[in-house]
N, C-alpha and C. Protein backbone atom coordinates (compact mmCIF):
# COMPACT_ATOMS: atom_id res chain seq x y z
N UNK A 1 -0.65 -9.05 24.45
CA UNK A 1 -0.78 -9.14 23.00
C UNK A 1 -1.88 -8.21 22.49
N UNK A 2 -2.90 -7.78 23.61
CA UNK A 2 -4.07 -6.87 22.97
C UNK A 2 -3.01 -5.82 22.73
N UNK A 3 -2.97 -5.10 23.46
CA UNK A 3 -2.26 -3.78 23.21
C UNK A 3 -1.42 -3.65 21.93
N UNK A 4 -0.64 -5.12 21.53
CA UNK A 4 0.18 -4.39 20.47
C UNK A 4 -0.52 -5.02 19.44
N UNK A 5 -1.90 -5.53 19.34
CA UNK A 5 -2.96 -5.24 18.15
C UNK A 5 -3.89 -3.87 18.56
N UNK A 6 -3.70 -3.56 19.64
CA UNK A 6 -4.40 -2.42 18.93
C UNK A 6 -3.50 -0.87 18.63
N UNK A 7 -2.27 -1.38 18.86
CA UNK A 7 -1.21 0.02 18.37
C UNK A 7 -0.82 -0.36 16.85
N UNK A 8 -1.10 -1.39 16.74
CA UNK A 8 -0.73 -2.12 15.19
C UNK A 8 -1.65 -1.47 14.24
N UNK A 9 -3.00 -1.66 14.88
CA UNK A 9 -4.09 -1.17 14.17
C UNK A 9 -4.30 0.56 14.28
N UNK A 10 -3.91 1.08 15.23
CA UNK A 10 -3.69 2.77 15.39
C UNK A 10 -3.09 3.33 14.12
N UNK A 11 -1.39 2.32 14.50
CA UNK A 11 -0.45 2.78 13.43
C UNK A 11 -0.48 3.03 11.80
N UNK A 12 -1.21 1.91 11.70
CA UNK A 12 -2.05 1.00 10.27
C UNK A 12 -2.91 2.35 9.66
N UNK A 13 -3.88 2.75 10.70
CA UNK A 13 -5.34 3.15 10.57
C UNK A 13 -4.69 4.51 10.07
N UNK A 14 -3.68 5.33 10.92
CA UNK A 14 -3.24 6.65 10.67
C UNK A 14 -2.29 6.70 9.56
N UNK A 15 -1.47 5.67 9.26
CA UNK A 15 -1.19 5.63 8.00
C UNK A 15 -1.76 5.48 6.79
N UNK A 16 -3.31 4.78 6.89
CA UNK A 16 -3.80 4.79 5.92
C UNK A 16 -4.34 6.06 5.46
N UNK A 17 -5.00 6.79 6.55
CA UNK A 17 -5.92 8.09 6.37
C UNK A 17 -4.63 8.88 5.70
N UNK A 18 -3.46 9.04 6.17
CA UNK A 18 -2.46 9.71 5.40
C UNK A 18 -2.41 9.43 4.21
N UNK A 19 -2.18 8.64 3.94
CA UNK A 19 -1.96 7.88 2.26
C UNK A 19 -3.46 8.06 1.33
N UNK A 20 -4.86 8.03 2.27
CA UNK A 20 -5.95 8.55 1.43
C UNK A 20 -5.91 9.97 1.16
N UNK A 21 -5.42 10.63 2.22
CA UNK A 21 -5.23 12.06 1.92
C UNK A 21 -4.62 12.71 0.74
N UNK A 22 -3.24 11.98 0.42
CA UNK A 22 -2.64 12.32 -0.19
C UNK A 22 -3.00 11.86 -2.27
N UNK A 23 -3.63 10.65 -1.74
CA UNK A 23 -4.67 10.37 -2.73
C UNK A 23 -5.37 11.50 -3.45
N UNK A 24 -5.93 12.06 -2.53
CA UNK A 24 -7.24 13.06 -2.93
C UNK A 24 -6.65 14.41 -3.19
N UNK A 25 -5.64 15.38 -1.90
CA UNK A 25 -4.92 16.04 -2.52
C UNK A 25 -3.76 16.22 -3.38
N UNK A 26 -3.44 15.31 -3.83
CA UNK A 26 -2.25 15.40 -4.94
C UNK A 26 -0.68 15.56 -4.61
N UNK A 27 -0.60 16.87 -5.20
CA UNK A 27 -1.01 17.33 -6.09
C UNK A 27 -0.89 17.30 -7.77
N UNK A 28 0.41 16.29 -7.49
CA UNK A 28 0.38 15.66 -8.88
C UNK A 28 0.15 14.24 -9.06
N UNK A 29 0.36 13.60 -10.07
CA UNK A 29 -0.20 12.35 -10.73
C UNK A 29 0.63 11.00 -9.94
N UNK A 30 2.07 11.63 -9.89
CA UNK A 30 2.98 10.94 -9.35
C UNK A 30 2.60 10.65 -7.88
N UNK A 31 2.66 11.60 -7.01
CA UNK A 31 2.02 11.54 -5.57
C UNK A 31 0.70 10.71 -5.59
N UNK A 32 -0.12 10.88 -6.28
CA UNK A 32 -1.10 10.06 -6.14
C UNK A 32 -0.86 8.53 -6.41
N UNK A 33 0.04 8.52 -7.22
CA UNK A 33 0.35 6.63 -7.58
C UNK A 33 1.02 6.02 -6.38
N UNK A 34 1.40 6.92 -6.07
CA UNK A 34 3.12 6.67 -4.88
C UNK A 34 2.05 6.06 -3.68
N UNK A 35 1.16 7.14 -3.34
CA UNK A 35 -0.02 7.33 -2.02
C UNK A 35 -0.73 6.06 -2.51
N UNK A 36 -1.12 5.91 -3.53
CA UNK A 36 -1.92 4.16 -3.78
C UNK A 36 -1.02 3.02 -3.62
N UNK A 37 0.38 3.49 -3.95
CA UNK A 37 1.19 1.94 -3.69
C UNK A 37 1.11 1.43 -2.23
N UNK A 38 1.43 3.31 -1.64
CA UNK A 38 2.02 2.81 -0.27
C UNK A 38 0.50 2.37 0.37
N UNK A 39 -0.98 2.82 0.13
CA UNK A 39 -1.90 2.06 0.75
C UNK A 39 -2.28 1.06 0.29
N UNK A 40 -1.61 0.46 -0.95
CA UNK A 40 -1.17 -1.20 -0.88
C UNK A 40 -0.77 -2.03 -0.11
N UNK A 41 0.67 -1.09 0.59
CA UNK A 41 1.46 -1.88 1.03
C UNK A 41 0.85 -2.01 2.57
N UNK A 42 0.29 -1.08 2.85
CA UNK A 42 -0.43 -0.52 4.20
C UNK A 42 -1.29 -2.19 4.28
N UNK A 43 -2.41 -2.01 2.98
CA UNK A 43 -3.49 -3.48 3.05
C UNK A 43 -2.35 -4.41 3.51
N UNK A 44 -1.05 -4.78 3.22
CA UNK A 44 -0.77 -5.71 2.83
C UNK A 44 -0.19 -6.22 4.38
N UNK A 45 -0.18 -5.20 4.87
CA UNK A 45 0.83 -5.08 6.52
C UNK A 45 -0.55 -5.48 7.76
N UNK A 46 -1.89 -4.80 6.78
CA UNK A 46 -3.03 -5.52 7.92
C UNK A 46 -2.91 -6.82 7.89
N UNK A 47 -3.03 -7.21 6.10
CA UNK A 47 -3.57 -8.91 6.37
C UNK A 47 -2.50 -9.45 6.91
N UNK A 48 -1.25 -9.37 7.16
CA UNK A 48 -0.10 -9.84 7.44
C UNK A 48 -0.38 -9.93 9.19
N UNK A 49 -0.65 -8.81 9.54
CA UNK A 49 -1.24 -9.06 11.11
C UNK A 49 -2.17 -9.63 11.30
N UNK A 50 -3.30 -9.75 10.55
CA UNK A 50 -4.63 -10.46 11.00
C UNK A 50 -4.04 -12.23 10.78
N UNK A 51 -3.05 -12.31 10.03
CA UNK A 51 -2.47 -13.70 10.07
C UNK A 51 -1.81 -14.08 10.89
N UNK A 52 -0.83 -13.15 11.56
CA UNK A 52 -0.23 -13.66 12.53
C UNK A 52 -0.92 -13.63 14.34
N UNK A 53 -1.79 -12.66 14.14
CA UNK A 53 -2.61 -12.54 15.23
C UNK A 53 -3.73 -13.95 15.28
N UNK A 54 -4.00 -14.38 14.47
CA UNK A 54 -5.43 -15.49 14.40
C UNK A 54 -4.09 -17.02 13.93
N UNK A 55 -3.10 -16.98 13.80
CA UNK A 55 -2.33 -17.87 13.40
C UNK A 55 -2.93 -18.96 12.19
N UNK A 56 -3.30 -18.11 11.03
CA UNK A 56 -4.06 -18.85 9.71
C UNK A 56 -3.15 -18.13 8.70
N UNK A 57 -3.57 -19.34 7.79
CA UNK A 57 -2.82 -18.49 6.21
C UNK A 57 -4.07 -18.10 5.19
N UNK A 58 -5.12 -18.14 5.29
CA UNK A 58 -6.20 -17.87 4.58
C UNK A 58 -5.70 -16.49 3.91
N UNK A 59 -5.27 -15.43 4.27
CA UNK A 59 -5.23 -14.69 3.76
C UNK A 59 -4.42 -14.46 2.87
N UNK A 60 -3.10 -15.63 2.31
CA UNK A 60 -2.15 -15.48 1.97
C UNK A 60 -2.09 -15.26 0.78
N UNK A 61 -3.00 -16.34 -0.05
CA UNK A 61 -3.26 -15.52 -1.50
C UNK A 61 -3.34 -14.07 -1.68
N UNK A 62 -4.47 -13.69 -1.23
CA UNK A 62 -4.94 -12.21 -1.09
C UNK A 62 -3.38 -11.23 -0.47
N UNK A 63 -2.41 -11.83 0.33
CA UNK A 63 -1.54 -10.62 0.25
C UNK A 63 -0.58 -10.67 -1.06
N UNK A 64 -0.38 -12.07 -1.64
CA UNK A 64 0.66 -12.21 -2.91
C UNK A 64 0.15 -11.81 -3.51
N UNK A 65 -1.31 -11.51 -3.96
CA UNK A 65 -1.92 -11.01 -5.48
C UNK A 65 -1.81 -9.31 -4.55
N UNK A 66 -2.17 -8.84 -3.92
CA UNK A 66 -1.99 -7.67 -3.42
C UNK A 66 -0.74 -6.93 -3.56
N UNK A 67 0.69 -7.71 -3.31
CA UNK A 67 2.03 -7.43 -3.47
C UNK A 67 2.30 -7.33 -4.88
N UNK A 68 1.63 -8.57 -6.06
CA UNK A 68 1.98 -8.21 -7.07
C UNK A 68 1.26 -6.89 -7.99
N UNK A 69 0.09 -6.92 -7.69
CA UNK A 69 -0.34 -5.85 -8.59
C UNK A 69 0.11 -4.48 -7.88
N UNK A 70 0.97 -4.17 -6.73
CA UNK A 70 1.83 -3.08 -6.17
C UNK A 70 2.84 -2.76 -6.80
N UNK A 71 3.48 -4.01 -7.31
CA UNK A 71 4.31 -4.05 -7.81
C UNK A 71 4.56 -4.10 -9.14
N UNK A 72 3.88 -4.44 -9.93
CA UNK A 72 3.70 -4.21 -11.59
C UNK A 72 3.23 -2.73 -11.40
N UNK A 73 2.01 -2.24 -10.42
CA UNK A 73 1.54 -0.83 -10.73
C UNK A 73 2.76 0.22 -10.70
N UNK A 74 3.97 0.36 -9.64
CA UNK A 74 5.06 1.19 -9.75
C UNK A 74 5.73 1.03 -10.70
N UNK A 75 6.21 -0.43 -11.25
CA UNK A 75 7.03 -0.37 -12.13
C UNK A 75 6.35 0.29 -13.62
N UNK A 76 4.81 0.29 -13.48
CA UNK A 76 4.47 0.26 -15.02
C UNK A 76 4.48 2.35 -14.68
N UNK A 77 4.39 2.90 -13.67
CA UNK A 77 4.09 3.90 -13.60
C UNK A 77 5.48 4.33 -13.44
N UNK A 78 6.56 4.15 -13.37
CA UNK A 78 7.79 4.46 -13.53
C UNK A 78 8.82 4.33 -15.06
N UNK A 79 8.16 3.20 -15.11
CA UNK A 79 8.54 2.92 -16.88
C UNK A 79 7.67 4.13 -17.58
N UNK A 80 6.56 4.59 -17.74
CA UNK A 80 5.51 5.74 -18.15
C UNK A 80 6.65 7.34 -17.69
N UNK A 81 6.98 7.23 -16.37
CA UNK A 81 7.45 8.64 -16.30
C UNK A 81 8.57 8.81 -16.85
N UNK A 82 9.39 7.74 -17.06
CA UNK A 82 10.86 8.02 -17.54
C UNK A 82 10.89 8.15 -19.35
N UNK A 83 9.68 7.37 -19.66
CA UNK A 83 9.29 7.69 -21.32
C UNK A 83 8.85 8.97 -21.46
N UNK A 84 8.03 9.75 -20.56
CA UNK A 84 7.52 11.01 -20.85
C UNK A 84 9.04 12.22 -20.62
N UNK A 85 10.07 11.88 -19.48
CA UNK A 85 10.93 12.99 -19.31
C UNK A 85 12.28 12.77 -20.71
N UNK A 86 11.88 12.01 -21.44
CA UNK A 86 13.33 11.80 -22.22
C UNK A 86 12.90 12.44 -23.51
N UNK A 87 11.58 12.49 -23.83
CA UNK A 87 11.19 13.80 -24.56
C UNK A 87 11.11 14.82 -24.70
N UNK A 88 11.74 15.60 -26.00
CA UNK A 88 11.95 16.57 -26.24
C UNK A 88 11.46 17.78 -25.98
């Protein structure tokens, strides 16, 4: 079970640095929202292991409020891009 917490956490760790990267270089507005959802979803895949690895739900609030504000943030940033392309 060590091993596949610590390939969990490899996998996790290199996906995140990707998703900060893409944060910082862009290069547009869109990429950057996309790169914050997905290191949402990234947080959301640790606490999900640190729960099933320690067998507690403590964290469970913290991933539902985590999932939802992922999820209002795309939709509100998708509702925004489709108002800006239907203009003239």
């Amino acid at each position: 079970m060590d091993i596949v917490v610590v390939a969990v956490a490899a996998i996790l760790s290199l996906a995140a640095a990707g998703a900060i990267y893409r944060i910082a270089a862009g290069p547009s507005l869109l990429d950057r929202v996309l790169a914050a959802d997905v290191l949402l979803a990234i947080v959301g895949a640790a606490l999900a292991t640190d729960m099933a690895v320690n067998h507690h739900l403590n964290n469970l609030p913290l991933l539902v409020a985590v999932s939802v504000i992922g999820f209002i943030g795309s939709v509100t940033v998708a509702r925004f891009v489709s108002d800006r392309r239907e203009e003239p």
